[in-house]
C-alpha atoms as a PDB file:
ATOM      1  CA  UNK A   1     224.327-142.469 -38.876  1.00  0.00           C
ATOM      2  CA  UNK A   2     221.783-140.305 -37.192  1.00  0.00           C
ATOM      3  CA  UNK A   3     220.390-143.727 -35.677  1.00  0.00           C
ATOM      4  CA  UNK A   4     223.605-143.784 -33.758  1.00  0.00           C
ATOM      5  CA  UNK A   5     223.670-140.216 -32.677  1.00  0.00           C
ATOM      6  CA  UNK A   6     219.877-140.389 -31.420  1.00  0.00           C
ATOM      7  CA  UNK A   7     221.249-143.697 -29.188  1.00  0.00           C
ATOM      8  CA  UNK A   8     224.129-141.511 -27.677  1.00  0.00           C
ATOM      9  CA  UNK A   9     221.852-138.841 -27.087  1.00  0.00           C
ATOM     10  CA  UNK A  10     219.461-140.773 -25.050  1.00  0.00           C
ATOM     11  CA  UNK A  11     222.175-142.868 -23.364  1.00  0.00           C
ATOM     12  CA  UNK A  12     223.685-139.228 -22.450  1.00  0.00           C
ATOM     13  CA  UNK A  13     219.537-137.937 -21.485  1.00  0.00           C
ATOM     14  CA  UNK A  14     219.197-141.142 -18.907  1.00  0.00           C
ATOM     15  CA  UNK A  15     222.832-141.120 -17.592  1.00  0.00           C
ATOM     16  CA  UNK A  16     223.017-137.423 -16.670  1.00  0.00           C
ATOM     17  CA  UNK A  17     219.107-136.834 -15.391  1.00  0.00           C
ATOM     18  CA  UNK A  18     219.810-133.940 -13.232  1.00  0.00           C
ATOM     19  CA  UNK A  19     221.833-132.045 -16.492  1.00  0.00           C
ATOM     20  CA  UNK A  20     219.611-132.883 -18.604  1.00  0.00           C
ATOM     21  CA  UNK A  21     216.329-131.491 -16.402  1.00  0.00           C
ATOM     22  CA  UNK A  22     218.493-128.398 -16.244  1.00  0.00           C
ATOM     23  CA  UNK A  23     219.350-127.932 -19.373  1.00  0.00           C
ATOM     24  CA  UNK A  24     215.761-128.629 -20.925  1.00  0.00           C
ATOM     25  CA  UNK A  25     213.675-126.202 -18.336  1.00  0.00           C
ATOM     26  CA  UNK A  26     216.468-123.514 -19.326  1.00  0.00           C
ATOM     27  CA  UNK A  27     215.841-124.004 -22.954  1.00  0.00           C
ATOM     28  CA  UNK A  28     212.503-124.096 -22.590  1.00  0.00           C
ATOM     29  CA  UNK A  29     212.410-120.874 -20.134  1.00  0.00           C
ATOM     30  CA  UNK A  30     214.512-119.107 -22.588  1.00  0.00           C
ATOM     31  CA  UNK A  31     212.416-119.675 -25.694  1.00  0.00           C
ATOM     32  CA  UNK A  32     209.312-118.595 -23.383  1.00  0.00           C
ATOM     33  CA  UNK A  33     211.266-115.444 -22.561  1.00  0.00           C
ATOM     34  CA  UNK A  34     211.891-114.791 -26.209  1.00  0.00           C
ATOM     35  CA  UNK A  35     208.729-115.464 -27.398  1.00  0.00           C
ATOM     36  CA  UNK A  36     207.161-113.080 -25.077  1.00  0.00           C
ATOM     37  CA  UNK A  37     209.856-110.385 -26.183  1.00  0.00           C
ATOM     38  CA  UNK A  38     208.795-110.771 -29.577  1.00  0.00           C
ATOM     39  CA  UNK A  39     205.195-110.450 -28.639  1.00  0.00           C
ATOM     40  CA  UNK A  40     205.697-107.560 -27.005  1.00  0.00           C
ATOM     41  CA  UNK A  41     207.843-105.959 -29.623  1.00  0.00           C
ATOM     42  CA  UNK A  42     205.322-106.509 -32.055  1.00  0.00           C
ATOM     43  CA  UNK A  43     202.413-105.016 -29.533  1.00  0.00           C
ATOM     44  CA  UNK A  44     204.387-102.051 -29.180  1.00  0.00           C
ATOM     45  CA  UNK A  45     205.444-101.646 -32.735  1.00  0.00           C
ATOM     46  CA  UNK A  46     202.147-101.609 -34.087  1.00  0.00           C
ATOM     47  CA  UNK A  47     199.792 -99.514 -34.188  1.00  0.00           C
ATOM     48  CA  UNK A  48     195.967 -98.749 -35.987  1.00  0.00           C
ATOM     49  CA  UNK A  49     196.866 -97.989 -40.038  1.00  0.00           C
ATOM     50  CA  UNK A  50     192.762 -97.023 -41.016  1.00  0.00           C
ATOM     51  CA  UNK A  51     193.674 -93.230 -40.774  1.00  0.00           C
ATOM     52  CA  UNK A  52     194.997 -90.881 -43.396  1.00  0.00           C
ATOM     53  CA  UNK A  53     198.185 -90.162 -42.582  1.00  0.00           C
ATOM     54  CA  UNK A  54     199.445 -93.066 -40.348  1.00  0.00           C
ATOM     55  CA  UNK A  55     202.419 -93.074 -40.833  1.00  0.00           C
ATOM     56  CA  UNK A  56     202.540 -89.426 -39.276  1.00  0.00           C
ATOM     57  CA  UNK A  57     200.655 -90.344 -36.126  1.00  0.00           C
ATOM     58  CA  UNK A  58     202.875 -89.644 -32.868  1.00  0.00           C
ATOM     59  CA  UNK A  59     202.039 -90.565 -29.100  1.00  0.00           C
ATOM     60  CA  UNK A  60     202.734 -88.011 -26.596  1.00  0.00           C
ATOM     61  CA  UNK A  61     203.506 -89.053 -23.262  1.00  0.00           C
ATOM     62  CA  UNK A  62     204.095 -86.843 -20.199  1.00  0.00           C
ATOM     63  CA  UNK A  63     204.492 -87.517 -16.804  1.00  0.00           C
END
């Protein structure tokens, strides 16, 4: 069964080319994007937990 579906698939991948270029880089560009989201998420969510009190550390910004 999933012999069969793998041949439609690349029957469908080699018929429709163009599509199929497009539809690849945009999955791939999207998973980048949301990989760096996460990466950045995670960068700005952290922060240094050796002190005392940590978890009552604040950052201050002013412009």
């Amino acid at each position: 069964m999933i012999r069969n579906y793998l041949k439609i698939a690349v029957r469908n991948l080699v018929n429709n080319k163009g599509y199929s270029v497009i539809n690849i880089g945009g999955l791939a560009v999207g998973m980048a994007i949301a990989m760096l989201i996460g990466l950045w998420m995670h960068d700005e969510l952290s922060f240094n937990t050796s002190h005392k009190n940590y978890n009552r550390i604040a950052q201050v910004m002013h412009q």
